[in-house]
Structure formats: structure tokens, C-alpha cells
C-alpha atoms as a PDB file:
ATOM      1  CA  UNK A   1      26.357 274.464 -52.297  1.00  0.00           C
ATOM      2  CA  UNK A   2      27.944 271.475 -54.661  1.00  0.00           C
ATOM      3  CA  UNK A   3      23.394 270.194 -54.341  1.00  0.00           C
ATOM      4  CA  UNK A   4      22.226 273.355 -55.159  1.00  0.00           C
ATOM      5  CA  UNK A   5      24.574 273.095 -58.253  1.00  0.00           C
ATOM      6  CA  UNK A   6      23.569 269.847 -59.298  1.00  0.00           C
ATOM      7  CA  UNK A   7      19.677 270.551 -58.899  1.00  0.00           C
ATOM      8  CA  UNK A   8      20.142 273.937 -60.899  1.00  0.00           C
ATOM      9  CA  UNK A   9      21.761 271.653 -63.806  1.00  0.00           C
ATOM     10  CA  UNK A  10      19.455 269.022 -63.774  1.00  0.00           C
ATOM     11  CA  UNK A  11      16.564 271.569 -63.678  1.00  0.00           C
ATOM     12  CA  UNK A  12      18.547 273.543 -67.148  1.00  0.00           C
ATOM     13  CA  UNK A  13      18.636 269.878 -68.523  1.00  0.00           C
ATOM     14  CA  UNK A  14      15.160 269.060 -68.065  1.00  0.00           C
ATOM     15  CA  UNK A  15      14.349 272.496 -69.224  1.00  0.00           C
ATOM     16  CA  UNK A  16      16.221 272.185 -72.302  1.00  0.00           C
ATOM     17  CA  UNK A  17      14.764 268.515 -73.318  1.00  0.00           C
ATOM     18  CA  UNK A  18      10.997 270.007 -72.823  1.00  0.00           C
ATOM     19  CA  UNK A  19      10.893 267.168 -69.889  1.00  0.00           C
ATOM     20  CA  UNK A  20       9.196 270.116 -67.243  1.00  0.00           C
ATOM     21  CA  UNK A  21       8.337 273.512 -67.803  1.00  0.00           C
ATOM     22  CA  UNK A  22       8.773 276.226 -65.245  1.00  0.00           C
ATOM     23  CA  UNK A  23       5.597 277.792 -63.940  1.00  0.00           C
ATOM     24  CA  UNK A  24       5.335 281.237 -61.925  1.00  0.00           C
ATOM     25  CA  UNK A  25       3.259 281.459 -58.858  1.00  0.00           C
ATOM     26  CA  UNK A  26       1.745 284.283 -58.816  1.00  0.00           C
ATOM     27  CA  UNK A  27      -1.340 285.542 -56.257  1.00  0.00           C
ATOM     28  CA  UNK A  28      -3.771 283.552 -58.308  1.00  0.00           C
ATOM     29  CA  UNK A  29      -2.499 280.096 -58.145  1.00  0.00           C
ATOM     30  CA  UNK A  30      -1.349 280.893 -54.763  1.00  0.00           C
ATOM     31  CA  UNK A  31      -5.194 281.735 -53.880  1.00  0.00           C
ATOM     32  CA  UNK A  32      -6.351 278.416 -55.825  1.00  0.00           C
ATOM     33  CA  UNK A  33      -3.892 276.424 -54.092  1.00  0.00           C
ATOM     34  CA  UNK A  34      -6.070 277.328 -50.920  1.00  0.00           C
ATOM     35  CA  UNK A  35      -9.432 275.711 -52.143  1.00  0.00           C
ATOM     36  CA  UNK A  36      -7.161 272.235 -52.628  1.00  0.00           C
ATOM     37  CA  UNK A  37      -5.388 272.637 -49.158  1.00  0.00           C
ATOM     38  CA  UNK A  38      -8.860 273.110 -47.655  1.00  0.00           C
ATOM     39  CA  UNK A  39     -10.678 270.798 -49.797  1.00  0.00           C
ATOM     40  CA  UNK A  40      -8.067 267.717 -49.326  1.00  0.00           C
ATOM     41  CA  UNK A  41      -5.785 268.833 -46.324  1.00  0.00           C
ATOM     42  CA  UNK A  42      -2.492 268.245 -48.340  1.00  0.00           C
ATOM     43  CA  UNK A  43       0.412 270.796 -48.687  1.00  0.00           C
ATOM     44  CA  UNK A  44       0.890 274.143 -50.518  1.00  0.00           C
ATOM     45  CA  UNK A  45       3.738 272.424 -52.810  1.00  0.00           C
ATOM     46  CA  UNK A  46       1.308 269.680 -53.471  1.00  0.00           C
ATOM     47  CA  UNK A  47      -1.663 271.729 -54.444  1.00  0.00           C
ATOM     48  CA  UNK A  48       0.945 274.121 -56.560  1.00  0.00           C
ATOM     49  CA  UNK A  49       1.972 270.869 -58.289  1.00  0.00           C
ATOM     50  CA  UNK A  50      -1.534 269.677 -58.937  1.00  0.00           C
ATOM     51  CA  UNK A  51      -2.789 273.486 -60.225  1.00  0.00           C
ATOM     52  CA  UNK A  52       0.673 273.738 -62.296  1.00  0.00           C
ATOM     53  CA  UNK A  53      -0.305 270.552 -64.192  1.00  0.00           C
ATOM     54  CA  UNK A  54      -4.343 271.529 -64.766  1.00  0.00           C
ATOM     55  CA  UNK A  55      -2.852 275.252 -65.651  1.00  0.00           C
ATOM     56  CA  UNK A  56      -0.491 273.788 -68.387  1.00  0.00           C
ATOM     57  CA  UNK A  57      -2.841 271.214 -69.822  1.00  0.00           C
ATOM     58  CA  UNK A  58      -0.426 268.332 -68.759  1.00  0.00           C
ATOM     59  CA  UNK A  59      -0.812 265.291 -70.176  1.00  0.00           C
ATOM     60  CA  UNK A  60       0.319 263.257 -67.574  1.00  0.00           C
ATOM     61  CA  UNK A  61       0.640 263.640 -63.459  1.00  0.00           C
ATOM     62  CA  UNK A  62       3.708 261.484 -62.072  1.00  0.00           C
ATOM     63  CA  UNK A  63       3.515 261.136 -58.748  1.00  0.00           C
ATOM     64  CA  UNK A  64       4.684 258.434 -56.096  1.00  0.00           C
ATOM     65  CA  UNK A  65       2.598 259.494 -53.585  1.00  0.00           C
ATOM     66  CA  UNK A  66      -0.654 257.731 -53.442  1.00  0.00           C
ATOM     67  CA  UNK A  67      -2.615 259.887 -51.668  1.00  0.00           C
ATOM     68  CA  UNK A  68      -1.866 262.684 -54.291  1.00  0.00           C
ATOM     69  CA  UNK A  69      -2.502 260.409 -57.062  1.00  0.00           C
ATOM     70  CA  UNK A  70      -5.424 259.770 -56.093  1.00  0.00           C
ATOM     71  CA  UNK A  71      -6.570 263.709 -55.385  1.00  0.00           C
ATOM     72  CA  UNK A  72      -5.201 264.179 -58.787  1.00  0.00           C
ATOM     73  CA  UNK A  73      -7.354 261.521 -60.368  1.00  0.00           C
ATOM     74  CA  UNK A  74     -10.390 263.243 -58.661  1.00  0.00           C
ATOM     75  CA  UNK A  75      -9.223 266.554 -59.935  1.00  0.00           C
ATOM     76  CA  UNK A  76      -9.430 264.991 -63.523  1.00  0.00           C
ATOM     77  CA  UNK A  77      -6.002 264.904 -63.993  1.00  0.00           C
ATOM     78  CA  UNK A  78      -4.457 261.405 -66.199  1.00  0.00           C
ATOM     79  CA  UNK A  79      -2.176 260.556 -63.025  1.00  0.00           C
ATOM     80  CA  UNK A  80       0.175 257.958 -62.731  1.00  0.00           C
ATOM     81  CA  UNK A  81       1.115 256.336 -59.569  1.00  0.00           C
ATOM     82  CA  UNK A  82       5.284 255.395 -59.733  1.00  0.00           C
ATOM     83  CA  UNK A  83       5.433 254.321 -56.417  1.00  0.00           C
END
């Protein structure tokens, strides 16, 4: 309970600073996450986290996973590796 807490604050925080926005998933991104999980073989989160980006017009990708820096690289997204 006390970590769901804490990760419901920091998540206000961030909110609050303009440091992440929130995005729904709805049936469409759920469907486009499908073409990345196919395309790449990586997880639903992951592909949620790489449409979320492309669907907001992020500026930048963080990542510390390699492998999805790289798939976000090839997905033309400005990725940065902080592994």
C-alpha cells in the first residue's frame, strides 16, 4: 500500500511539472501496439510506450533498455539510451 502511495505522488508530481503526460489506451493504440509486438517481438507496455511517445509528438524517448532504443530509433523516434 505505503508503494502504491509513493508511485501515485510521484506520478501527481511529474504531472504537475509537465515532466510526463498521461495517455489513455484506448482500442486503437491497443490495436497499433499489435503491428510493433509482431513486427519486433517486444512487450505490450513497450510498444504502448513507443506509440504514446509517436502519438504525443515527444521530443525525446528515454529509455535504458537497448534493445528498445534501438526499435525506437528505427521507429523515428530521437531516443536516448540512459543505460
Amino acid at each position: 500500500m505505503k508503494a502504491r502511495i509513493q508511485f501515485l505522488g510521484e506520478t501527481l508530481r511529474f504531472i504537475k511539472l509537465r515532466l510526463i503526460k498521461i495517455i489513455p489506451v484506448g482500442t486503437g493504440l491497443l490495436k497499433q501496439a499489435w503491428s510493433l509486438i509482431e513486427k519486433y517481438h517486444i512487450y505490450q507496455a513497450d510498444a504502448l510506450q513507443l506509440l504514446s511517445a509517436k502519438h504525443v509528438n515527444s521530443e525525446r524517448f528515454y529509455t535504458a533498455d537497448m534493445s528498445l532504443h534501438e526499435i525506437a530509433l528505427e521507429e523515428n523516434l530521437r531516443s536516448e539510451y540512459v543505460g
